[in-house]
N, C-alpha and C. Protein backbone atom coordinates (compact mmCIF):
# COMPACT_ATOMS: atom_id res chain seq x y z
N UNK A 1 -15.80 -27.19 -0.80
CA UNK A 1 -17.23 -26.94 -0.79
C UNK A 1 -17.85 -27.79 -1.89
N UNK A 2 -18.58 -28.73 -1.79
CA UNK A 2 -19.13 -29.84 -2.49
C UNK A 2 -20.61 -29.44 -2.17
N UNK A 3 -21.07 -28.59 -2.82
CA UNK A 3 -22.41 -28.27 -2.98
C UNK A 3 -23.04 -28.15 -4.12
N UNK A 4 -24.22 -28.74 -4.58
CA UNK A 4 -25.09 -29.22 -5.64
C UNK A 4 -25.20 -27.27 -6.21
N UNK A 5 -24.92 -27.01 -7.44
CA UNK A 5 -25.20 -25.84 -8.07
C UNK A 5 -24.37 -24.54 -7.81
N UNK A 6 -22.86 -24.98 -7.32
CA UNK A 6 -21.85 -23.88 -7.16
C UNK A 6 -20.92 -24.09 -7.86
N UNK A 7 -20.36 -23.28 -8.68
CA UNK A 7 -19.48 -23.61 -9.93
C UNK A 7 -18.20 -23.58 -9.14
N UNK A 8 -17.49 -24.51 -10.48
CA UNK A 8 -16.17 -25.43 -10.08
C UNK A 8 -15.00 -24.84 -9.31
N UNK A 9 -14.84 -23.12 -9.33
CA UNK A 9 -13.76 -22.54 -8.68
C UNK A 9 -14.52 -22.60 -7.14
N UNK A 10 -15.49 -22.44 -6.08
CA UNK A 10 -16.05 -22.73 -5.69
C UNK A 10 -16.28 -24.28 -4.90
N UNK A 11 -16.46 -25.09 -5.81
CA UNK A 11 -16.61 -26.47 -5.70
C UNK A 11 -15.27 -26.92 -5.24
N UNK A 12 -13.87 -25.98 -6.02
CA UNK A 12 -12.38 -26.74 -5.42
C UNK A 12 -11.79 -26.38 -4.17
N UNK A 13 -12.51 -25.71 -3.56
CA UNK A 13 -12.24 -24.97 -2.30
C UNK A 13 -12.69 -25.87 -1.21
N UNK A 14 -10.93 -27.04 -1.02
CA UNK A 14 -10.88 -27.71 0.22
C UNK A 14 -11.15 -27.84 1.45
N UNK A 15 -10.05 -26.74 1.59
CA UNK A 15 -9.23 -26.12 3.20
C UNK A 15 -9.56 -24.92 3.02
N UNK A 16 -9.87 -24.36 3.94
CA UNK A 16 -10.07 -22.75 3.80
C UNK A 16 -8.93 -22.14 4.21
N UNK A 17 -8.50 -20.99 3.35
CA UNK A 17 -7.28 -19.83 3.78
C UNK A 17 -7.57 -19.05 4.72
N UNK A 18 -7.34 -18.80 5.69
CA UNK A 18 -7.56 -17.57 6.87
C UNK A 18 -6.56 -16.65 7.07
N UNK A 19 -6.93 -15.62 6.95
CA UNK A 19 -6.30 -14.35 7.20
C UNK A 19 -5.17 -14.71 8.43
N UNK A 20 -3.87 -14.64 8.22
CA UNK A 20 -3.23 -14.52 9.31
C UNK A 20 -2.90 -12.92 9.88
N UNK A 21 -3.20 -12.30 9.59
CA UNK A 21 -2.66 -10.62 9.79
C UNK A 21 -4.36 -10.21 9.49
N UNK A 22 -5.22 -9.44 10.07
CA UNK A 22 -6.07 -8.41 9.37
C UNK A 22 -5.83 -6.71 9.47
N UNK A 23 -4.88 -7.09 8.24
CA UNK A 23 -4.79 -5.92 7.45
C UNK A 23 -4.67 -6.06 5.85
N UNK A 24 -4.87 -5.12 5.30
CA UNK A 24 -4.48 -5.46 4.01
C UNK A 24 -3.38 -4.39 3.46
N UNK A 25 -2.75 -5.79 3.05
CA UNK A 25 -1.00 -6.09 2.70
C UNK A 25 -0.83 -4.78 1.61
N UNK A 26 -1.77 -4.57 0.87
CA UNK A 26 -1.65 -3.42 -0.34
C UNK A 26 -2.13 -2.19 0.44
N UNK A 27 -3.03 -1.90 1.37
CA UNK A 27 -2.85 -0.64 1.79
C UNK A 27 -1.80 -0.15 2.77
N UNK A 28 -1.46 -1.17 3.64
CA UNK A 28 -0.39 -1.17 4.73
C UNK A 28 0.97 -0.21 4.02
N UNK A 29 1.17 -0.58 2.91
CA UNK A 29 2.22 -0.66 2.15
C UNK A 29 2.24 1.07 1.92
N UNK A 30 0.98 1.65 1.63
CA UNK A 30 1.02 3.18 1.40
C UNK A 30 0.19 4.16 2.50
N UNK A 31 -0.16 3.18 3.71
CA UNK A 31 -0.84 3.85 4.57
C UNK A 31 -2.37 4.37 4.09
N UNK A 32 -2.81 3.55 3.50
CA UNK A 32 -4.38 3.86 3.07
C UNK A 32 -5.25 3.20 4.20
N UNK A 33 -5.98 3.51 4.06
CA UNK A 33 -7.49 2.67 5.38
C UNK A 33 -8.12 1.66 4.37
N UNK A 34 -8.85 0.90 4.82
CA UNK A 34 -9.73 -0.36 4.31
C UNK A 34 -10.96 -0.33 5.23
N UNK A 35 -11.92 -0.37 4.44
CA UNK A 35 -13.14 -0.95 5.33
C UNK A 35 -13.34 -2.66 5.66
N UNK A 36 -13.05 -3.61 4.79
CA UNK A 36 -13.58 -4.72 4.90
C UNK A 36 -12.12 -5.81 4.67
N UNK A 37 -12.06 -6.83 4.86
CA UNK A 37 -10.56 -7.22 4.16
C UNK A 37 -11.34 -8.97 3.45
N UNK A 38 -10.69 -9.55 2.48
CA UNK A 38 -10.76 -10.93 2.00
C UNK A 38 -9.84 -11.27 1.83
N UNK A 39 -9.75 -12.86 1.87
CA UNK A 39 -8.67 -13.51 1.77
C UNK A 39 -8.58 -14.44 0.61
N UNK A 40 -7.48 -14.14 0.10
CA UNK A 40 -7.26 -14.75 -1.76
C UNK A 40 -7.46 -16.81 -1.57
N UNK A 41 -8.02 -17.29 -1.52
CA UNK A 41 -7.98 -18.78 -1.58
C UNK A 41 -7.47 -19.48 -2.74
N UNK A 42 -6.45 -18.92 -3.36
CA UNK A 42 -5.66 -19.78 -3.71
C UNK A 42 -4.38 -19.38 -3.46
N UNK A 43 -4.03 -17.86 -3.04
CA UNK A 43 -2.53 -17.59 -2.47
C UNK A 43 -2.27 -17.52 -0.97
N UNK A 44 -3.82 -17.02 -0.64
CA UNK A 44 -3.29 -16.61 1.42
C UNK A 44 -3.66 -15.07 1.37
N UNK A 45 -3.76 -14.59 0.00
CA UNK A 45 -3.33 -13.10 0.41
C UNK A 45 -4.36 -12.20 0.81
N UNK A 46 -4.36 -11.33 1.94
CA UNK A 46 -5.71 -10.77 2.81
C UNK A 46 -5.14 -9.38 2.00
N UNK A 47 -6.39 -9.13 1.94
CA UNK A 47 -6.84 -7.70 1.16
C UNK A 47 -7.90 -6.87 0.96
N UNK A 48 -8.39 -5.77 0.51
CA UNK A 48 -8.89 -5.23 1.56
C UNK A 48 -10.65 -5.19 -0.12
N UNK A 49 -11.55 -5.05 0.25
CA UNK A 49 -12.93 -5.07 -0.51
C UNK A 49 -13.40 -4.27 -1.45
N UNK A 50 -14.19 -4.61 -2.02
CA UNK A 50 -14.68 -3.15 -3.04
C UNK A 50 -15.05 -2.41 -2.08
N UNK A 51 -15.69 -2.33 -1.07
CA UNK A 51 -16.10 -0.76 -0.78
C UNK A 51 -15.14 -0.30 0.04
N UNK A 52 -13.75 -0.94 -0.41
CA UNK A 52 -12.73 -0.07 0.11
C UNK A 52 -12.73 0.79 -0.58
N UNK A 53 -11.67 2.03 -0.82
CA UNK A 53 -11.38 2.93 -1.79
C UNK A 53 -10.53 2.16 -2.96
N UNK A 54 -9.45 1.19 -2.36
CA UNK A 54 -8.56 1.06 -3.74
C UNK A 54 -9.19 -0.60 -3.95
N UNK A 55 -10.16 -1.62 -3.50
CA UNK A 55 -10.43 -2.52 -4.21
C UNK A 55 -9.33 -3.34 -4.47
N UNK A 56 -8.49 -3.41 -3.70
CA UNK A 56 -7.06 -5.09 -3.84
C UNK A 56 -7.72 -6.03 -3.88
N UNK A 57 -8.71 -6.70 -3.75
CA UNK A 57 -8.57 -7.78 -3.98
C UNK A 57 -9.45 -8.18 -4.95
N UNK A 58 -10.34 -7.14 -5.83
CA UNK A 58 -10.75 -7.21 -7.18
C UNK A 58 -9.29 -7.36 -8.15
N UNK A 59 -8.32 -6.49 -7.51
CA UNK A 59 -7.65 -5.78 -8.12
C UNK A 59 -6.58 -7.38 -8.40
N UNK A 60 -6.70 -7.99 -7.32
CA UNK A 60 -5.57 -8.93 -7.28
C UNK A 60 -6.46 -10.54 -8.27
N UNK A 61 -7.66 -10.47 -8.06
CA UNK A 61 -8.34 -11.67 -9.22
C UNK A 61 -7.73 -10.89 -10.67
N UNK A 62 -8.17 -9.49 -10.95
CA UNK A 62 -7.61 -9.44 -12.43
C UNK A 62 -6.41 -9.79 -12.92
N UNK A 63 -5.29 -9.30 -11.62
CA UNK A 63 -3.79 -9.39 -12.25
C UNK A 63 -3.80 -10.83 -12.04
N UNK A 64 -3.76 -11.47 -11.02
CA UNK A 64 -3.40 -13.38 -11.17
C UNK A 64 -4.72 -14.38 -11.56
N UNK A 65 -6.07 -13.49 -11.51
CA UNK A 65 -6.66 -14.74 -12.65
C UNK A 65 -6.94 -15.86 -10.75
N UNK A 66 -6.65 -15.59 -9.68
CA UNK A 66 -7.54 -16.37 -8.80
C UNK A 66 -8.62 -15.85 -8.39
N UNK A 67 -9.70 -17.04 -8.86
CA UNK A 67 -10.99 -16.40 -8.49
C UNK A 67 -12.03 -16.56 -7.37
N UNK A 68 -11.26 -17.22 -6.34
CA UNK A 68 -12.30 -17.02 -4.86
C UNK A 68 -11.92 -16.08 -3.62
N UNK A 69 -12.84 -15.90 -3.53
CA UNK A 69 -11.82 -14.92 -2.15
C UNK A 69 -13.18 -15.30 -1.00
N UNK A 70 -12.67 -15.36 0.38
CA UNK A 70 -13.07 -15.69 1.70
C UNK A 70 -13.30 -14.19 2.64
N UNK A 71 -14.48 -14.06 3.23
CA UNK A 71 -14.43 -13.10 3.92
C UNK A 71 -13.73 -13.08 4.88
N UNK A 72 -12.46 -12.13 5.25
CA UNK A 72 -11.82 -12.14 6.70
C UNK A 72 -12.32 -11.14 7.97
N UNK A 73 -13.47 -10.97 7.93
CA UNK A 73 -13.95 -10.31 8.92
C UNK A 73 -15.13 -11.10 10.01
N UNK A 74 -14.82 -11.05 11.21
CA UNK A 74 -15.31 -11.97 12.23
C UNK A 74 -16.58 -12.54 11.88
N UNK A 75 -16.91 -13.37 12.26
CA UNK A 75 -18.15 -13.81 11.81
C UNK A 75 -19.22 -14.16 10.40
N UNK A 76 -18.28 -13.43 9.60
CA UNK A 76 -18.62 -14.08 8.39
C UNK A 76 -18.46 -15.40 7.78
N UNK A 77 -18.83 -16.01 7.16
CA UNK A 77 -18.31 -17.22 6.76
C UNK A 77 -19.20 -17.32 5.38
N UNK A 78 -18.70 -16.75 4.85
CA UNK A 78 -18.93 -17.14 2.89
C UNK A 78 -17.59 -16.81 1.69
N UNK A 79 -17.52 -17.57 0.92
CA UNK A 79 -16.43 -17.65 -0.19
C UNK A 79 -17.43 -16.54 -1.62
N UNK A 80 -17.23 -16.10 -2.32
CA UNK A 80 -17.04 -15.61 -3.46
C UNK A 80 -16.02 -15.79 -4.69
N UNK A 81 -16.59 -15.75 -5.51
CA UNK A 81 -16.33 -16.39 -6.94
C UNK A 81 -16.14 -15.07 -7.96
N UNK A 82 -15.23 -14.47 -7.99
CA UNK A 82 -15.47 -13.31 -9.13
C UNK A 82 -15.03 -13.40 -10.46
N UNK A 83 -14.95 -14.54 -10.97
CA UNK A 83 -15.11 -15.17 -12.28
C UNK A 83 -16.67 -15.17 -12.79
N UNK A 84 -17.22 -16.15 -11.71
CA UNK A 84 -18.47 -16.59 -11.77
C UNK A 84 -19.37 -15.58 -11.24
N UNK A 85 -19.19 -14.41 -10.49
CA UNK A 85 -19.78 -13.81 -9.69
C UNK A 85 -21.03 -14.45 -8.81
N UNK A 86 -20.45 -15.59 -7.99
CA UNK A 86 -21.51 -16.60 -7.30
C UNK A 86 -20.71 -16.51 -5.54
N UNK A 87 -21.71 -16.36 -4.88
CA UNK A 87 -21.35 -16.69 -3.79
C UNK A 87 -21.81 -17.94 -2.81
N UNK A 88 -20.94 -18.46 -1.99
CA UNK A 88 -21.75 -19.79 -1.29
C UNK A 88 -21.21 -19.57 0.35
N UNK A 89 -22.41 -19.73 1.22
CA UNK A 89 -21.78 -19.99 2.54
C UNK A 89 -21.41 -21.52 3.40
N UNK A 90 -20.48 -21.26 4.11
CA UNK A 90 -19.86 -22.09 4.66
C UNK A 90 -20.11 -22.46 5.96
C-alpha cells in the first residue's frame, strides 16, 4: 500500500495475507465463538476481533509486536495498524 499519509507498517504491506480457514485458530482451540476474524499480515494468522469476547488478535500484536492486521470477513477490504492506530482501504 503506497499511499501518500499512511504510516510505514501500512506503507510495507505488499501482498496481502488472506485468511485460508475462517475461523479463529485461538478460539477453535477452546471452543469459544468469535464475531469478526483478521488476518495477522506479517504471519498469516486469522483471528478473531475486539468485539470478540477474547480479542486474539489485539492479543497476538502485543505478544509478537506485528502490527497490521487485514479484515477476513467477505467484503471488506481494509488493513489496520495497531501500533499506529491508522487504518487504510484497499
Amino acid at each position: 500500500m503506497d499511499q501518500p499519509g499512511l504510516c510505514t507498517h501500512l506503507r510495507a504491506v505488499k501482498e496481502l495475507k488472506v485468511a485460508t480457514e475462517h475461523v479463529c485458530e485461538e478460539c477453535v482451540k477452546h471452543g469459544w465463538d468469535w464475531l469478526h476474524l483478521r488476518t495477522c499480515q506479517t504471519c498469516g494468522a486469522t483471528l478473531c476481533c475486539d468485539s470478540s469476547p477474547h480479542k486474539h488478535m489485539t492479543k497476538h500484536f502485543h505478544h509478537t509486536g506485528h502490527p497490521v492486521a487485514s479484515s477476513a470477513e467477505e467484503g471488506e477490504r481494509w488493513l489496520w495498524c495497531y501500533q499506529d492506530e491508522m487504518m487504510a482501504e484497499y
